[in-house]
C-alpha atoms as a PDB file:
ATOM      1  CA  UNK A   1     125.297  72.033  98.557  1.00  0.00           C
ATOM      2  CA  UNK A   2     125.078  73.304 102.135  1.00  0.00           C
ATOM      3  CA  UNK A   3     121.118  73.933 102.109  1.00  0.00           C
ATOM      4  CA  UNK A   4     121.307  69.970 100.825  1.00  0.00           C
ATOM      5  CA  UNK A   5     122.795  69.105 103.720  1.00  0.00           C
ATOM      6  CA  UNK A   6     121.191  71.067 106.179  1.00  0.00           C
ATOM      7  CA  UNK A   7     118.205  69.499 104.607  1.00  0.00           C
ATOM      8  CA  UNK A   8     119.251  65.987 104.919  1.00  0.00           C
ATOM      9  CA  UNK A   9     120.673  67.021 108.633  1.00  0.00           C
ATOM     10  CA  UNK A  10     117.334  68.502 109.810  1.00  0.00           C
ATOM     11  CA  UNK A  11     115.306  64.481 107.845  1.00  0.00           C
ATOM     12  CA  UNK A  12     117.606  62.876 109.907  1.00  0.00           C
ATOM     13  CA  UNK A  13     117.084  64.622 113.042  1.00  0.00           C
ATOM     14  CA  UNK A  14     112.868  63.936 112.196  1.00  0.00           C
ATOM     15  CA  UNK A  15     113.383  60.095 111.779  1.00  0.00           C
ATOM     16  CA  UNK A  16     115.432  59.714 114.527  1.00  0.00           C
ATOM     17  CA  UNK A  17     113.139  61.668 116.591  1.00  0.00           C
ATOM     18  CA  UNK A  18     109.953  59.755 115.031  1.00  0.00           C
ATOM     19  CA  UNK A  19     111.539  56.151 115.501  1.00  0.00           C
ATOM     20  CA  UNK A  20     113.269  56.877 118.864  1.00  0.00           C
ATOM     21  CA  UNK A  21     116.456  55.829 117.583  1.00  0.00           C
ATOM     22  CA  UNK A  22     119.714  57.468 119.068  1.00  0.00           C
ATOM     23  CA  UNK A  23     121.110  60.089 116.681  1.00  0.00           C
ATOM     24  CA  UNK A  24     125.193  61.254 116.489  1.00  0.00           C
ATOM     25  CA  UNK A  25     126.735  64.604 115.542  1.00  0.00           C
ATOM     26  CA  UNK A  26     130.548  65.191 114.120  1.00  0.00           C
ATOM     27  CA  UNK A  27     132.223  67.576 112.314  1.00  0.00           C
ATOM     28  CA  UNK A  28     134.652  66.661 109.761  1.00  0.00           C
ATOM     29  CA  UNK A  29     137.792  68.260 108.823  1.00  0.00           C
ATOM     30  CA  UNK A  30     136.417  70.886 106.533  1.00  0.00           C
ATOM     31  CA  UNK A  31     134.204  72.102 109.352  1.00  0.00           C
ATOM     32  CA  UNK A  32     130.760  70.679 107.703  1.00  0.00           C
ATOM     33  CA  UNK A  33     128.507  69.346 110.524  1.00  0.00           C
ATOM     34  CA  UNK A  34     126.967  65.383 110.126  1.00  0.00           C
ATOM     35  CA  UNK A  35     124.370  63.866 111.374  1.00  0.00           C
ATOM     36  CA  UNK A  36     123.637  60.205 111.779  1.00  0.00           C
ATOM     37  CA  UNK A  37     121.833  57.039 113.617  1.00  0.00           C
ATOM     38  CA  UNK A  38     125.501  55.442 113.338  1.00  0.00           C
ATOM     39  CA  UNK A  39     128.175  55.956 116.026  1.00  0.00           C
ATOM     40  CA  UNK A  40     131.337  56.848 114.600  1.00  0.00           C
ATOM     41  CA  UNK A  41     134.654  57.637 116.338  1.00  0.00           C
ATOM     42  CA  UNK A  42     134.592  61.467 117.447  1.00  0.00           C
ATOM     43  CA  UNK A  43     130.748  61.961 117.167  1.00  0.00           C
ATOM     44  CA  UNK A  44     128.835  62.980 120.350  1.00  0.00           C
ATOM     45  CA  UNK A  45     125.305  61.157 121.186  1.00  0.00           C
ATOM     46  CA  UNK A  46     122.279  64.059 120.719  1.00  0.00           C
ATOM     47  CA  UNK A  47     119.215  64.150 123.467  1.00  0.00           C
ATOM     48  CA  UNK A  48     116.400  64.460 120.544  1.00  0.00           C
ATOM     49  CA  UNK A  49     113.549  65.760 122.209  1.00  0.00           C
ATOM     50  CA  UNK A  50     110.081  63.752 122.352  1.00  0.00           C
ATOM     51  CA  UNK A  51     107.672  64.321 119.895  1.00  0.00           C
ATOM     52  CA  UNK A  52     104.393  65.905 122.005  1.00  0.00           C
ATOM     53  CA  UNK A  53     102.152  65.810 118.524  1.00  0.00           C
ATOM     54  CA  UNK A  54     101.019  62.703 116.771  1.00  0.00           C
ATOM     55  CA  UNK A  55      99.860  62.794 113.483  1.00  0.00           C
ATOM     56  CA  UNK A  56      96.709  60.133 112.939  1.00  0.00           C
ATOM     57  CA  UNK A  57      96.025  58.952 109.594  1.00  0.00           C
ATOM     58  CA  UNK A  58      92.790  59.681 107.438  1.00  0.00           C
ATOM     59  CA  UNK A  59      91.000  56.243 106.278  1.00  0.00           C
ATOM     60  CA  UNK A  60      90.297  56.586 102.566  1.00  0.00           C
ATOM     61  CA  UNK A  61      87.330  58.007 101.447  1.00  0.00           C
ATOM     62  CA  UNK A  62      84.806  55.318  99.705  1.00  0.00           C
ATOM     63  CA  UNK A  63      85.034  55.984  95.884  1.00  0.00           C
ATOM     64  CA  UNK A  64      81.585  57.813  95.604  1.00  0.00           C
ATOM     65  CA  UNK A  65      82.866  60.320  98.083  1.00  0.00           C
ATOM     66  CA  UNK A  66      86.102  60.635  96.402  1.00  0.00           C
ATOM     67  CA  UNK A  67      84.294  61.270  93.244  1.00  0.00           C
ATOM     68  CA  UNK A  68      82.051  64.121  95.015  1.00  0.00           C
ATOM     69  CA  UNK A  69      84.975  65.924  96.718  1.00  0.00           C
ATOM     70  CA  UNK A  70      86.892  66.303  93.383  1.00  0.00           C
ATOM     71  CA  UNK A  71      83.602  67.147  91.304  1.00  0.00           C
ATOM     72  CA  UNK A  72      83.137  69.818  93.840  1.00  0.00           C
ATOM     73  CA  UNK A  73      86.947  70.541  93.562  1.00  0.00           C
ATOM     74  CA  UNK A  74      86.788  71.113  89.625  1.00  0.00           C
ATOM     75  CA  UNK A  75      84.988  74.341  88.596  1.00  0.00           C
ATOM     76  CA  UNK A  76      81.424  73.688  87.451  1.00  0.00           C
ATOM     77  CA  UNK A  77      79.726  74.476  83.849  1.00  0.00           C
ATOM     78  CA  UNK A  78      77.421  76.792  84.769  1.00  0.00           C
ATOM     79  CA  UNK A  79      73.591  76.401  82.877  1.00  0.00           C
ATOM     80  CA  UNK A  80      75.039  79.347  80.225  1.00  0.00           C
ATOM     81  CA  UNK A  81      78.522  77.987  79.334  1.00  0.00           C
ATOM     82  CA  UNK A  82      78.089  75.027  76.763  1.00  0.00           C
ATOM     83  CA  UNK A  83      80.496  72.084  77.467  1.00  0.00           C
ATOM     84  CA  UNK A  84      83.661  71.427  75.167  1.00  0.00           C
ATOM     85  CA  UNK A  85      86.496  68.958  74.720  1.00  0.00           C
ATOM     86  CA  UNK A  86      90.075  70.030  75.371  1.00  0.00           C
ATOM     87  CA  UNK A  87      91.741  67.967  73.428  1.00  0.00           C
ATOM     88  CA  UNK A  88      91.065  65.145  70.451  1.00  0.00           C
ATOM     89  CA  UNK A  89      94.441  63.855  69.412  1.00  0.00           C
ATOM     90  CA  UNK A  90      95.653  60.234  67.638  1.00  0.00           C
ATOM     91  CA  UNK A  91      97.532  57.855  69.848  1.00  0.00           C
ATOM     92  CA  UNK A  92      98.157  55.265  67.216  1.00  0.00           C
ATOM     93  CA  UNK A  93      99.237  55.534  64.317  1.00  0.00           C
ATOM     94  CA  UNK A  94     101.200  58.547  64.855  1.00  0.00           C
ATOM     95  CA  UNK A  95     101.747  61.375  62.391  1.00  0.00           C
ATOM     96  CA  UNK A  96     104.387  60.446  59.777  1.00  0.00           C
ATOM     97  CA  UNK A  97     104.735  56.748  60.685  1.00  0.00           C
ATOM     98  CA  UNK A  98     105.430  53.943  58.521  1.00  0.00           C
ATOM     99  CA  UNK A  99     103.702  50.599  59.194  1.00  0.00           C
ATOM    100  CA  UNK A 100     104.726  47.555  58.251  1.00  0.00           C
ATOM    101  CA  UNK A 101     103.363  44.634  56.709  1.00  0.00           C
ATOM    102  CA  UNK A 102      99.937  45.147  58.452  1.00  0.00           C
ATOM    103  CA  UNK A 103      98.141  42.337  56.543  1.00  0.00           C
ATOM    104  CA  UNK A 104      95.141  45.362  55.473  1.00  0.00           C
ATOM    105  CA  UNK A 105      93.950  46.190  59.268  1.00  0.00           C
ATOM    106  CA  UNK A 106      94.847  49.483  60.598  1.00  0.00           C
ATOM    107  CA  UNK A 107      94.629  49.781  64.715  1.00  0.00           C
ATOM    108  CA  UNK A 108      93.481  53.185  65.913  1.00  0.00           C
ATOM    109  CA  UNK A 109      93.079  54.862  69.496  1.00  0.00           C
ATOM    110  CA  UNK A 110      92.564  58.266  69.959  1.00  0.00           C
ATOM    111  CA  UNK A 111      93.273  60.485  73.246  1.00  0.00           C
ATOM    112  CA  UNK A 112      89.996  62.850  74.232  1.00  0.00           C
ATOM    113  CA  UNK A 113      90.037  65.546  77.425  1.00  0.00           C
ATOM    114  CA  UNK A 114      87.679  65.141  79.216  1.00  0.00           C
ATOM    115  CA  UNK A 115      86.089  61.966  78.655  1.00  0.00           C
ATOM    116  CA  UNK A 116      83.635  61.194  75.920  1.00  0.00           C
ATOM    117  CA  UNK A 117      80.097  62.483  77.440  1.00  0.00           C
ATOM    118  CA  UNK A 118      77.590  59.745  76.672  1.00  0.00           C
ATOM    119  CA  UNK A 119      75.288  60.769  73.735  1.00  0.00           C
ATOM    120  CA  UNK A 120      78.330  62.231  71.695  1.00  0.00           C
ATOM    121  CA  UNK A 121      79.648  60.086  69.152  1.00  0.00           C
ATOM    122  CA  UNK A 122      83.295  59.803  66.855  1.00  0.00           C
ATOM    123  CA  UNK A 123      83.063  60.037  63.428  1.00  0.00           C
ATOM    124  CA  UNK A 124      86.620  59.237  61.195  1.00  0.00           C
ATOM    125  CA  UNK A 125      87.411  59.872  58.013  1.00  0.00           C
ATOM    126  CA  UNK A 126      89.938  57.693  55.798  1.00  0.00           C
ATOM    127  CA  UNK A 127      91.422  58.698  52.968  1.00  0.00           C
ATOM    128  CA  UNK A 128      88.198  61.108  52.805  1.00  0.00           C
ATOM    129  CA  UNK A 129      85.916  58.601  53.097  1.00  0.00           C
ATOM    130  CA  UNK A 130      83.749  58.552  56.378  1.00  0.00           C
ATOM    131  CA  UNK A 131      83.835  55.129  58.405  1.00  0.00           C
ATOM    132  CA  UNK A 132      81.665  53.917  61.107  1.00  0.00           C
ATOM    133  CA  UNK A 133      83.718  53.095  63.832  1.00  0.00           C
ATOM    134  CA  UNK A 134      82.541  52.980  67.893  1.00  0.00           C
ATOM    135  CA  UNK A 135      84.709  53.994  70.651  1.00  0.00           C
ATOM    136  CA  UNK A 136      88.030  55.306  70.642  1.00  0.00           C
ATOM    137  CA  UNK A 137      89.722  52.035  69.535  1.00  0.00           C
ATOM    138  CA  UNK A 138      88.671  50.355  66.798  1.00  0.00           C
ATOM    139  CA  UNK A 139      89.867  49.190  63.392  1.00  0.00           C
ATOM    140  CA  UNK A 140      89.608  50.045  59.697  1.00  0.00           C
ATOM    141  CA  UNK A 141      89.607  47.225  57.214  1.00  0.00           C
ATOM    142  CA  UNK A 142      91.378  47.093  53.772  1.00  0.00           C
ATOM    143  CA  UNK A 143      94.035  49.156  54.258  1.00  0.00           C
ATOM    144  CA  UNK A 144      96.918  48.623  52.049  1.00  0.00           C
ATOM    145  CA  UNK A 145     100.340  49.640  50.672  1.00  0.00           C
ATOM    146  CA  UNK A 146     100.721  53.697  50.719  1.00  0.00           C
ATOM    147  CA  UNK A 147     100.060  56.864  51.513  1.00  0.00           C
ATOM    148  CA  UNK A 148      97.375  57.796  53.940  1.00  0.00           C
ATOM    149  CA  UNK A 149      95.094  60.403  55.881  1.00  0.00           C
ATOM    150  CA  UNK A 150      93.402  60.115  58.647  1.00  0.00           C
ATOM    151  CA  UNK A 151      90.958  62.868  60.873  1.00  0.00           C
ATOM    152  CA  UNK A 152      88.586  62.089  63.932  1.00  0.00           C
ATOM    153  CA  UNK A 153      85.789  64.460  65.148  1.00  0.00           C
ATOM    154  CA  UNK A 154      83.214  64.141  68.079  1.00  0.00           C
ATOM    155  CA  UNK A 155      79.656  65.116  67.043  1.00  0.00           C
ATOM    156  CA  UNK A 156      77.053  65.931  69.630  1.00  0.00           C
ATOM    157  CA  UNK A 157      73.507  64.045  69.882  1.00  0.00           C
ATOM    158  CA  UNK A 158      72.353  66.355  67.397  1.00  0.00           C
ATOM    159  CA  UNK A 159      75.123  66.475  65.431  1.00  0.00           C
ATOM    160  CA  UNK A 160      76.899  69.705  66.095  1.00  0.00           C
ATOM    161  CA  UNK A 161      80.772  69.151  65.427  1.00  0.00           C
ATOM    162  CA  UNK A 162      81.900  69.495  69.017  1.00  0.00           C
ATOM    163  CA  UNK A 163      85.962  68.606  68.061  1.00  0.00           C
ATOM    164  CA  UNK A 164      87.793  67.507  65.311  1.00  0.00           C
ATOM    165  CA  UNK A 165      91.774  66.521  64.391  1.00  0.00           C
ATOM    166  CA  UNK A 166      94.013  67.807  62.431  1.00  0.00           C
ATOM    167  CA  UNK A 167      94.871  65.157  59.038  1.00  0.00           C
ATOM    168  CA  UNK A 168      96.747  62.687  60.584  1.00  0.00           C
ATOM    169  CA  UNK A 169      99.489  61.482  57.424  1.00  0.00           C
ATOM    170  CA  UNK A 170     100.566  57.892  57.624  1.00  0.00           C
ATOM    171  CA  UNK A 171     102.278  55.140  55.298  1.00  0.00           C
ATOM    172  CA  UNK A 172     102.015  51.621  54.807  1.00  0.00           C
ATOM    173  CA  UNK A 173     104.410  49.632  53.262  1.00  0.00           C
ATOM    174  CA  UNK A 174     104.324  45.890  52.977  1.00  0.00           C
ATOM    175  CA  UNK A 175     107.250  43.317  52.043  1.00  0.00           C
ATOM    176  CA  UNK A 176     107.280  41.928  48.697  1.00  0.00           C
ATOM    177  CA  UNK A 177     107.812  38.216  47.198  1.00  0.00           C
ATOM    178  CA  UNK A 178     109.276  39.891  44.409  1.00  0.00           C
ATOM    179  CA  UNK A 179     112.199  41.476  45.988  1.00  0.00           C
ATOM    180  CA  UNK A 180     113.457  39.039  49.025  1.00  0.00           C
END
């Protein structure tokens, strides 16, 4: 608790000395020194030194060089090390989840690290059954009450499995006439 305020004593002392503002010390009973911009009854006024620095700020860098600086930032693939994906995960639907009344169309996004390299392409299986699908949101047709799998993999331009999911379980369950 003391570093805190020592810490919020030594901010105060910074503004005050940044906006030229008059700054006031006390202590209080329990001996605990205060700071403030405030005059109170018992505090003396503090001679805050000028500021002989100024700080001057940076214009933003155009986006092209922004790009650049954190491309040169990240650590490069060299010619020998063959690229990969982090991570290929399902954003919606989520494992376990039961959807509701979804009228047969199924809404899926998936999460990839990095971004999908152009040339590479997702492939996702329902229920088993391969579906042709483009981008990482998209939906599947004709997909009705019960239980079902899902799994997403990227292939490279030549094919080569480059990621894939694990099953992704989900449930659909849809409100019958039958039983209002």
């Amino acid at each position: 608790m003391h570093k805190f305020r020592i810490l919020v004593a030594g901010c105060l002392l910074l503004a005050g000395a940044a906006s030229a503002q008059k700054v006031y010390k006390w202590v209080d009973e329990d001996g605990v020194v205060h700071y403030s911009d405030q005059p109170r009854p018992g505090a003396e006024e503090i001679e805050l030194p000028r500021s002989r620095s100024t700080v001057s700020p940076r214009p933003p860098a155009p986006a092209s060089a922004a790009a650049a600086s954190r491309a040169a930032e990240e650590p490069a693939a060299s010619a020998n090390e063959p690229f990969s994906y982090e991570s290929l995960s399902f954003s919606s639907p989520t494992a376990e989840e039961t959807l509701w009344n979804i009228g047969g169309t199924l809404s899926v996004s998936l999460n990839v690290q990095p971004s999908l390299r152009s040339g590479d392409r997702v492939r996702v299986y329902f229920d088993g059954e391969q579906q042709q699908v483009s981008g990482l949101s998209f939906q599947l047709e004709e997909v009705w009450r019960g239980t079902h799998n899902l799994q997403a993999e990227i292939v490279d331009r030549n094919g080569q499995l480059m990621i894939r999911t694990e099953p992704l379980r989900f449930y659909v369950q849809q409100t019958s006439i039958l039983n209002p």
